[in-house]
C-alpha atoms as a PDB file:
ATOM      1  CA  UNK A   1     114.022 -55.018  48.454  1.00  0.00           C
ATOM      2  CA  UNK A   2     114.202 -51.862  46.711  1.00  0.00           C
ATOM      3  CA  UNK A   3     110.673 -50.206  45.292  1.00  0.00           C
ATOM      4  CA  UNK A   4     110.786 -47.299  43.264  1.00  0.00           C
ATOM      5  CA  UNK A   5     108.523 -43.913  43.602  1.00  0.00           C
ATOM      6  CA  UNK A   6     109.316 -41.531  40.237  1.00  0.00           C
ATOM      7  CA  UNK A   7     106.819 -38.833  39.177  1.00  0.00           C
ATOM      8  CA  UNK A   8     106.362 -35.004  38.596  1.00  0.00           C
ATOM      9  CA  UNK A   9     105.776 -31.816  41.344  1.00  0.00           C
ATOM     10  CA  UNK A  10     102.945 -32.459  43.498  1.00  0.00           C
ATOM     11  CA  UNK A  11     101.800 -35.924  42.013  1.00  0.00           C
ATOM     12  CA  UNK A  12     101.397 -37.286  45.856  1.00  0.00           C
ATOM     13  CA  UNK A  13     104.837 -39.571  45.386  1.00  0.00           C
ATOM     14  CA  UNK A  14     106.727 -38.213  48.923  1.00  0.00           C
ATOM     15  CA  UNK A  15     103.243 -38.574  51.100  1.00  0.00           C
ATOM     16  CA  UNK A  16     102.820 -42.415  49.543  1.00  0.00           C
ATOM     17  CA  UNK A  17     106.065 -43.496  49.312  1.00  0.00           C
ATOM     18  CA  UNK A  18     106.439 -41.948  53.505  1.00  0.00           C
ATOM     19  CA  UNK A  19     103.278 -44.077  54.024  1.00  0.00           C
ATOM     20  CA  UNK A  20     103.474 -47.336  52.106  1.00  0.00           C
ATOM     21  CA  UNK A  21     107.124 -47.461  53.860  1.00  0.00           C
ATOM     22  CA  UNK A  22     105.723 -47.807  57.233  1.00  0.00           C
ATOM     23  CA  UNK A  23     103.717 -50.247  56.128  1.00  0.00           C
ATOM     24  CA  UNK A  24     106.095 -52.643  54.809  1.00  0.00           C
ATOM     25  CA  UNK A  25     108.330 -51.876  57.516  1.00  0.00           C
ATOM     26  CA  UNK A  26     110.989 -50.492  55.215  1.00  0.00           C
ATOM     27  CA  UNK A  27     113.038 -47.191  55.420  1.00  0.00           C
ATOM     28  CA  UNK A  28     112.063 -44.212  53.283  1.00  0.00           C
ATOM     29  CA  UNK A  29     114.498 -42.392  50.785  1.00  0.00           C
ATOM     30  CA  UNK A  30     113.146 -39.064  50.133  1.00  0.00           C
ATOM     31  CA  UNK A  31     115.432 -37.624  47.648  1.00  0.00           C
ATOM     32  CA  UNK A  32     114.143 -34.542  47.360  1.00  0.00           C
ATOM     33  CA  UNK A  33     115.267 -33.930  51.146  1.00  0.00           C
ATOM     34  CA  UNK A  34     118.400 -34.763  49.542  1.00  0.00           C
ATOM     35  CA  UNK A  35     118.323 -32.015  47.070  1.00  0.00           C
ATOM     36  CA  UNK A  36     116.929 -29.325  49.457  1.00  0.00           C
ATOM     37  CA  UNK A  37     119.633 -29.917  51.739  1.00  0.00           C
ATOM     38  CA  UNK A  38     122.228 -28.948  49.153  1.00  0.00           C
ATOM     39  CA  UNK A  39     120.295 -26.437  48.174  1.00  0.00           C
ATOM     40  CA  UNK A  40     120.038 -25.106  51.688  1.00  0.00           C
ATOM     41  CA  UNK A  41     123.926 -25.585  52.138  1.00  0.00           C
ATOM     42  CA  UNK A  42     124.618 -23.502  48.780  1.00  0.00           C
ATOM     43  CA  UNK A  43     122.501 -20.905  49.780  1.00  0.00           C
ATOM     44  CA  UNK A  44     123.631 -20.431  53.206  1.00  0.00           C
ATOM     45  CA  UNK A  45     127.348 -20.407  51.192  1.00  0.00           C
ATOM     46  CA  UNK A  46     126.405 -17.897  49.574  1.00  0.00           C
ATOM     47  CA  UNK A  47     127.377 -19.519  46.213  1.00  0.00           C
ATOM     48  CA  UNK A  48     126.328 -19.081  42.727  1.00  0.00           C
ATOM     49  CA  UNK A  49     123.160 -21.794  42.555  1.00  0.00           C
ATOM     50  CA  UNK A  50     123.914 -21.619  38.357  1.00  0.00           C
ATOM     51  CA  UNK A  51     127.662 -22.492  38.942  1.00  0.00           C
ATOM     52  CA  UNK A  52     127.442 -26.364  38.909  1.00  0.00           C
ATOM     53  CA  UNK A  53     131.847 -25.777  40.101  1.00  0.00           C
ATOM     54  CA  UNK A  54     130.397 -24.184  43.158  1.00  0.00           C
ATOM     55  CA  UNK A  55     127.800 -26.272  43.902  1.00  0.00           C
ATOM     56  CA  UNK A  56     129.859 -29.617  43.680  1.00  0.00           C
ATOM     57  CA  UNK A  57     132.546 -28.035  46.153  1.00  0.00           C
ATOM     58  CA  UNK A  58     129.824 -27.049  48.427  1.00  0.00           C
ATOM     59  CA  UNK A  59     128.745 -30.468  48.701  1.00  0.00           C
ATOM     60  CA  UNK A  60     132.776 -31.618  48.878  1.00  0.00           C
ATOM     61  CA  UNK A  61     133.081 -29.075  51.741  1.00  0.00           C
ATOM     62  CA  UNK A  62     130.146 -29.972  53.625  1.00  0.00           C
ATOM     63  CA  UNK A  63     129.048 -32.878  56.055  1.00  0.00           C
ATOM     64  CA  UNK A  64     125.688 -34.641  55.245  1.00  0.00           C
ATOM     65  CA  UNK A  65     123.845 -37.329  57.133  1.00  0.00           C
ATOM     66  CA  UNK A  66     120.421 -38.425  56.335  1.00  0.00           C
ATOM     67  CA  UNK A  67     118.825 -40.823  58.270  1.00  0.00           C
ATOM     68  CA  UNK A  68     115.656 -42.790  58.579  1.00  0.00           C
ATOM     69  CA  UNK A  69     112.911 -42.001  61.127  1.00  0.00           C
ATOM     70  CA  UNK A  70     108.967 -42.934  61.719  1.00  0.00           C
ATOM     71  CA  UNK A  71     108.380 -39.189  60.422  1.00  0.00           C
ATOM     72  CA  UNK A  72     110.118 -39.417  57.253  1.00  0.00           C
ATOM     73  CA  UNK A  73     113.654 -38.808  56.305  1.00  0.00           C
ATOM     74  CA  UNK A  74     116.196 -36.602  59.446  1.00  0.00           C
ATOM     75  CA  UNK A  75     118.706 -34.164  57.532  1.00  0.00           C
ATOM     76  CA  UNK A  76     121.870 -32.975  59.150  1.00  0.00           C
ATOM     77  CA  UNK A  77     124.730 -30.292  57.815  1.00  0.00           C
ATOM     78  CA  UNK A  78     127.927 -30.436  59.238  1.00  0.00           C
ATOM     79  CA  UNK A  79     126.143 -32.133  62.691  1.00  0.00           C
ATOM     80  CA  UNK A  80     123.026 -29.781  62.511  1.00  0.00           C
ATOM     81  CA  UNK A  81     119.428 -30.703  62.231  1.00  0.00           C
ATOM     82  CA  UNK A  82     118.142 -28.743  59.163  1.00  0.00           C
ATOM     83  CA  UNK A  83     115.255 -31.381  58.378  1.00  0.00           C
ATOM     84  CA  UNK A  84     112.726 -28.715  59.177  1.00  0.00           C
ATOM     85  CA  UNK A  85     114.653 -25.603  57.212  1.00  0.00           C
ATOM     86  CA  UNK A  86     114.627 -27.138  54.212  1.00  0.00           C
ATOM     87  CA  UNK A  87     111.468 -27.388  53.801  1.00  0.00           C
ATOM     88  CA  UNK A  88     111.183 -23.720  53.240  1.00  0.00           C
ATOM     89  CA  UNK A  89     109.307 -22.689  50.142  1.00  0.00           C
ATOM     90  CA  UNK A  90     112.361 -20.609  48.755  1.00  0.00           C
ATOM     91  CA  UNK A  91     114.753 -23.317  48.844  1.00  0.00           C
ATOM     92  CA  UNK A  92     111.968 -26.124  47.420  1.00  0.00           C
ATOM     93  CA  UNK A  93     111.400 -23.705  44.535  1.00  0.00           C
ATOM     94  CA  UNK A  94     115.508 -22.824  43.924  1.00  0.00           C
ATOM     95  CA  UNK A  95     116.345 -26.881  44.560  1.00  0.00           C
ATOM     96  CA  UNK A  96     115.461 -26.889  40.352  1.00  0.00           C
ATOM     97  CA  UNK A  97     119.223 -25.196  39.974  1.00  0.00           C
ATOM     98  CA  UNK A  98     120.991 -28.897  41.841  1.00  0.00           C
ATOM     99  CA  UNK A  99     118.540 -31.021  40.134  1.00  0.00           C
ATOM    100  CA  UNK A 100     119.997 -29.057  36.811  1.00  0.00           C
ATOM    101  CA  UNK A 101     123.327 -29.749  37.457  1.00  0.00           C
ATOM    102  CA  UNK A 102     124.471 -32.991  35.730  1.00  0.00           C
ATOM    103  CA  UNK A 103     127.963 -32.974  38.407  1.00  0.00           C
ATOM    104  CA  UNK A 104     125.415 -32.521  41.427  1.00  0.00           C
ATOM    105  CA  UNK A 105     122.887 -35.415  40.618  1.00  0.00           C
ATOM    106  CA  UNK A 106     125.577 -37.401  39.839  1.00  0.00           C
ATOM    107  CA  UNK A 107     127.228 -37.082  43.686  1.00  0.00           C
ATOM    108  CA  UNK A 108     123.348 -37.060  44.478  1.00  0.00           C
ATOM    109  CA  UNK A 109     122.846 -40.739  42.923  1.00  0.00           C
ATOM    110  CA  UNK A 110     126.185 -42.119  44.815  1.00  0.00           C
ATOM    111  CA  UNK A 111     124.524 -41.189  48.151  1.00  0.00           C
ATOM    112  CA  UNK A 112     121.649 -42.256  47.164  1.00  0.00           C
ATOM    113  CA  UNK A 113     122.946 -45.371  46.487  1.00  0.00           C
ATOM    114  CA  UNK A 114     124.629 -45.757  50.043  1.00  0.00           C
ATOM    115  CA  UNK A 115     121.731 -44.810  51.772  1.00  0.00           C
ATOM    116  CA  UNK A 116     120.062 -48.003  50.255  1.00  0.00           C
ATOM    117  CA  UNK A 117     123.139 -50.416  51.153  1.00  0.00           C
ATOM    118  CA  UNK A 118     122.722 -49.443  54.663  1.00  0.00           C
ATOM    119  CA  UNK A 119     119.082 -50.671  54.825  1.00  0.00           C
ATOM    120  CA  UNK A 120     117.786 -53.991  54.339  1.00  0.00           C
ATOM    121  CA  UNK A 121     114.203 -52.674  52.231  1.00  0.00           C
ATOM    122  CA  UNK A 122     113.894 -49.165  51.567  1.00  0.00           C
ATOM    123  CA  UNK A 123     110.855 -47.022  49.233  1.00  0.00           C
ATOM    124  CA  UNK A 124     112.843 -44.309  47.353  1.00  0.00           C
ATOM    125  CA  UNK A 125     110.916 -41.697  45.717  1.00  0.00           C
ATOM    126  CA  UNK A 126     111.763 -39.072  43.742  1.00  0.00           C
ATOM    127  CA  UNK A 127     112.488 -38.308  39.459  1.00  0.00           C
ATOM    128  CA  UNK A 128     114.989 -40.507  38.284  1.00  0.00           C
ATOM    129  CA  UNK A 129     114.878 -43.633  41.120  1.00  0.00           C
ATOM    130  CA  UNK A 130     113.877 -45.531  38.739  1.00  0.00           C
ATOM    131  CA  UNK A 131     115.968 -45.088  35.587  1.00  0.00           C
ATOM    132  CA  UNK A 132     118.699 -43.639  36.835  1.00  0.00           C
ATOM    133  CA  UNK A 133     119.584 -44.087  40.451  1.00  0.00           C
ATOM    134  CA  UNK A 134     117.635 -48.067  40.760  1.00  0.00           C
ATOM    135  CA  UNK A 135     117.991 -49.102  37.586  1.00  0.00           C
ATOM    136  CA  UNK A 136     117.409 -52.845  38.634  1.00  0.00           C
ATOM    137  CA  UNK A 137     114.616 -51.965  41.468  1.00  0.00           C
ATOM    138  CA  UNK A 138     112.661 -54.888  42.588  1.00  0.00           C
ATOM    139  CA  UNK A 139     109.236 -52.817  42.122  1.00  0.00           C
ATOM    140  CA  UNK A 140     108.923 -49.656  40.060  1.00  0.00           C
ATOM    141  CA  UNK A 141     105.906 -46.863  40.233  1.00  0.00           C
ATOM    142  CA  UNK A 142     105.502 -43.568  38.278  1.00  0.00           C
ATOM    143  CA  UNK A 143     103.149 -41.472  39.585  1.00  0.00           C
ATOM    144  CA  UNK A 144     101.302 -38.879  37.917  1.00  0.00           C
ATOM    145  CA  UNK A 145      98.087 -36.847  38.304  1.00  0.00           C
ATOM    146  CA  UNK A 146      96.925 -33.866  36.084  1.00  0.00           C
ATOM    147  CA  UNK A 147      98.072 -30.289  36.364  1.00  0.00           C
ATOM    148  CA  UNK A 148      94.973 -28.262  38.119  1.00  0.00           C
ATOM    149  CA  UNK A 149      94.955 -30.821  40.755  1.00  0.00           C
ATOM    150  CA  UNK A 150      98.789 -30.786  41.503  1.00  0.00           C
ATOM    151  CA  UNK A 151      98.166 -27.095  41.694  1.00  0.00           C
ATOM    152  CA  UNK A 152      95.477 -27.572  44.220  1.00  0.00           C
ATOM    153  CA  UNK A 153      97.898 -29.906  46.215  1.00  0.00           C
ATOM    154  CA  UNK A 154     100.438 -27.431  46.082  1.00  0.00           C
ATOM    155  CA  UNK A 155      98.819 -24.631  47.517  1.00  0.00           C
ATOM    156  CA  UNK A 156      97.202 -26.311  49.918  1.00  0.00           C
ATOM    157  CA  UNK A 157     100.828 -27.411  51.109  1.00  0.00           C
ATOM    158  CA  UNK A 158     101.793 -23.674  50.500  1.00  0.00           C
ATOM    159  CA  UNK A 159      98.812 -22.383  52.955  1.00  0.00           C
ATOM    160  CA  UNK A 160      99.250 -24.909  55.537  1.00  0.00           C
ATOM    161  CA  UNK A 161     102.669 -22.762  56.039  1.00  0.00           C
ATOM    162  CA  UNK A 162     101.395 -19.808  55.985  1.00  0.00           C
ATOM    163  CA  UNK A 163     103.099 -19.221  52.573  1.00  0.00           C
ATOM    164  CA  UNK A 164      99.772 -18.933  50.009  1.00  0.00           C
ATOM    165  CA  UNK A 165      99.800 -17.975  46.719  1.00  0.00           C
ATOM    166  CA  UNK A 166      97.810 -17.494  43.955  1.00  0.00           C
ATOM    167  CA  UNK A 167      96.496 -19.970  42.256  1.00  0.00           C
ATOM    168  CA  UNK A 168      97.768 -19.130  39.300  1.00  0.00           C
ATOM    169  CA  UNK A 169     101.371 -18.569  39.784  1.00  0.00           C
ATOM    170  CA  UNK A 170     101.416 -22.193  41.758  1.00  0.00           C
ATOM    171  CA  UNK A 171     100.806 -23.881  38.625  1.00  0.00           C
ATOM    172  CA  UNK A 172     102.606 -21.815  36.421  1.00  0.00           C
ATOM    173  CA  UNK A 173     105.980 -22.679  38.455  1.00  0.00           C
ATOM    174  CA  UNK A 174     104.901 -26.313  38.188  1.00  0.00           C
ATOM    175  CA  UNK A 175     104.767 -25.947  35.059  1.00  0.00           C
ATOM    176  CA  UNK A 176     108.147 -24.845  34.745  1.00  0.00           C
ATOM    177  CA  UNK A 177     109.553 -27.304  37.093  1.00  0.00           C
ATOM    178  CA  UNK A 178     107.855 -30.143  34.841  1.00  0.00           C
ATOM    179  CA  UNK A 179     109.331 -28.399  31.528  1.00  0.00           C
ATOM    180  CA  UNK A 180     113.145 -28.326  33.427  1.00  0.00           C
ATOM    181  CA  UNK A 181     112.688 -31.923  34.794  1.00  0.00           C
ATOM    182  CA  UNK A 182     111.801 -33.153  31.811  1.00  0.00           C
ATOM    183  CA  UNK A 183     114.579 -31.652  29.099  1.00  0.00           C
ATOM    184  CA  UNK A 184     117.492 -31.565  31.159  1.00  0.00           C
ATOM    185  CA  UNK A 185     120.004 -33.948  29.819  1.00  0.00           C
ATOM    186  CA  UNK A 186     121.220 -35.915  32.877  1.00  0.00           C
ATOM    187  CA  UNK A 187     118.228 -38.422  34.606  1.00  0.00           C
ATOM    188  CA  UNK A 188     114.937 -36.288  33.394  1.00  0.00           C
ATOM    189  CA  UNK A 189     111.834 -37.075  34.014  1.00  0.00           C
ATOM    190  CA  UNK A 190     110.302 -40.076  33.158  1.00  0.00           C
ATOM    191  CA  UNK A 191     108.695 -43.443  33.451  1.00  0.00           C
ATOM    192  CA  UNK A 192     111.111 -46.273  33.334  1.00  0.00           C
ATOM    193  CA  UNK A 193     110.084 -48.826  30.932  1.00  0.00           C
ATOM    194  CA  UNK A 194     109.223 -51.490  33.349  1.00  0.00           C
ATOM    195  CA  UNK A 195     107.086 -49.154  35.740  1.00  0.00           C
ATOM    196  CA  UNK A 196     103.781 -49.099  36.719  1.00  0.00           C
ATOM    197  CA  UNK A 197     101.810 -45.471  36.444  1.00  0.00           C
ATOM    198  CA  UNK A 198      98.915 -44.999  38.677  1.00  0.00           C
ATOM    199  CA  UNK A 199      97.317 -41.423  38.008  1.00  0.00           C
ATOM    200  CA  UNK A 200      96.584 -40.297  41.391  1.00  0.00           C
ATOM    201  CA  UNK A 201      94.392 -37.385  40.765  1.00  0.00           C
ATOM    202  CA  UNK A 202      90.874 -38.900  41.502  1.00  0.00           C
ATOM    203  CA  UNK A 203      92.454 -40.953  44.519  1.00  0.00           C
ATOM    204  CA  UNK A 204      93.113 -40.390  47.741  1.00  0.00           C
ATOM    205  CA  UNK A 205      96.499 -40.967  49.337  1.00  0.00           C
ATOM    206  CA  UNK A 206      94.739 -43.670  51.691  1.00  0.00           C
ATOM    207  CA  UNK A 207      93.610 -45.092  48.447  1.00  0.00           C
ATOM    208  CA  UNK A 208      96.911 -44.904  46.139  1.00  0.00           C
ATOM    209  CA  UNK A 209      98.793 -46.294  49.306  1.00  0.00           C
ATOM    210  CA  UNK A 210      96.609 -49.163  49.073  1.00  0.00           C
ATOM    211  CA  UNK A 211      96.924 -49.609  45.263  1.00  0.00           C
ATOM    212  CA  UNK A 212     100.479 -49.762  45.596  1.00  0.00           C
ATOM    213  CA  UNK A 213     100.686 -52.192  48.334  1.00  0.00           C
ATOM    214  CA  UNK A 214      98.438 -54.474  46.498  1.00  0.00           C
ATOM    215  CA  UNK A 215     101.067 -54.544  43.463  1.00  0.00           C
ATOM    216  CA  UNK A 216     103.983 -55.329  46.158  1.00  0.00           C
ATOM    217  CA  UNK A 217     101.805 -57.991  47.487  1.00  0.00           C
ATOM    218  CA  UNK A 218     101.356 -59.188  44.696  1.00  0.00           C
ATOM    219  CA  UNK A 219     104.975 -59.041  43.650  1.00  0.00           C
ATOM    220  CA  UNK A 220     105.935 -60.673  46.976  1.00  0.00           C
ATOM    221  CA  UNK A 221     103.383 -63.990  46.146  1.00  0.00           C
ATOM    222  CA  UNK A 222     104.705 -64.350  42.256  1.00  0.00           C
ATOM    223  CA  UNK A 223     107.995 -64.032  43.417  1.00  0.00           C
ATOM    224  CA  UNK A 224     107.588 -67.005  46.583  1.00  0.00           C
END
């Protein structure tokens, strides 16, 4: 079984899709570990994160491995633990340069792809698991909420690593995140035809893990 997370910045899609794994037992695919890992790699290359050349033979010349844990997704370079670098606000906000490069989320999708035929039922979130990467997912969800409140989500995130920010500025880069995502050529943002949206904003994750599971569930029953 293969279920289907999409959805912009800060719409609660990572945090639910983590959750409502556990619950169905399944393995979670967080993609945008994936993309902060090569980001992390270029950087620490020292390569040009606008050269999409560069990029593609940093991820040629380096060793990934991505595995599933009861924390979330593990992230290794070239047999080194970098789940917890990544998650640096610098290399969240530059990971928009891989997800811009058609040649990147094109490798991306491939181990994407592997990761799922290693695992029996996985929950894969991200922009583009739905149309792009799991075209033919069992279940498919979009995500969304409205801006202020992703903001608020955001910065919260932000201050809980000691990395606040104005208010402000957190939804202006948002904002250009969504505008990027959305108009880039190769796998932008959107719903896939056959998803269902839940607008998160007024909900709880408790609660939009609980909406979701009730869809699967009812999936499942339809399906017996």
């Amino acid at each position: 079984m293969i279920i289907t997370i999409d959805g912009p910045a800060a719409s609660g899609k990572s945090t639910v899709a983590r959750k409502l794994a556990a619950k169905l037992n399944a393995d979670f695919l967080d993609t945008g570990a994936m993309y902060r890992a090569v980001t992390y790699a270029a950087i620490k290359a020292g390569v040009e994160l606008t050269s999409p050349y560069q990029i593609l033979e940093t991820m040629n010349n380096t060793q990934f491995e991505f595995t599933s844990s009861v924390g979330g997704m593990r992230v290794q370079m070239d047999g080194v633990d970098i789940t917890e670098e990544i998650r640096n606000p610098h290399i969240t906000a530059s990971a928009r340069f891989i997800a811009g490069s058609s040649s990147a989320r094109q490798r991306l999708v491939q181990m994407q792809r592997k990761f799922a035929e290693g695992h029996g039922r996985i929950v894969a979130e991200g922009r583009d698991q739905g149309t792009v990467a799991f075209p033919h997912a069992d279940i498919k969800f979009y995500l969304t909420a409205d801006l202020d409140e992703r903001a608020k989500r955001r910065l919260g995130e932000l201050e809980a690593k000691g990395a606040g920010q104005d208010i402000e500025r957190v939804k202006e880069a948002i904002e250009k995140r969504d505008e990027s995502d959305r108009k880039r050529s190769d796998g932008p943002l959107k719903a896939a035809d056959d998803a269902i949206t839940v607008d998160t904003t007024n909900l709880t994750i408790e609660q939009v893990v609980e909406k979701l599971l009730a869809f699967v569930k009812e999936k499942c029953s339809a399906n017996q």
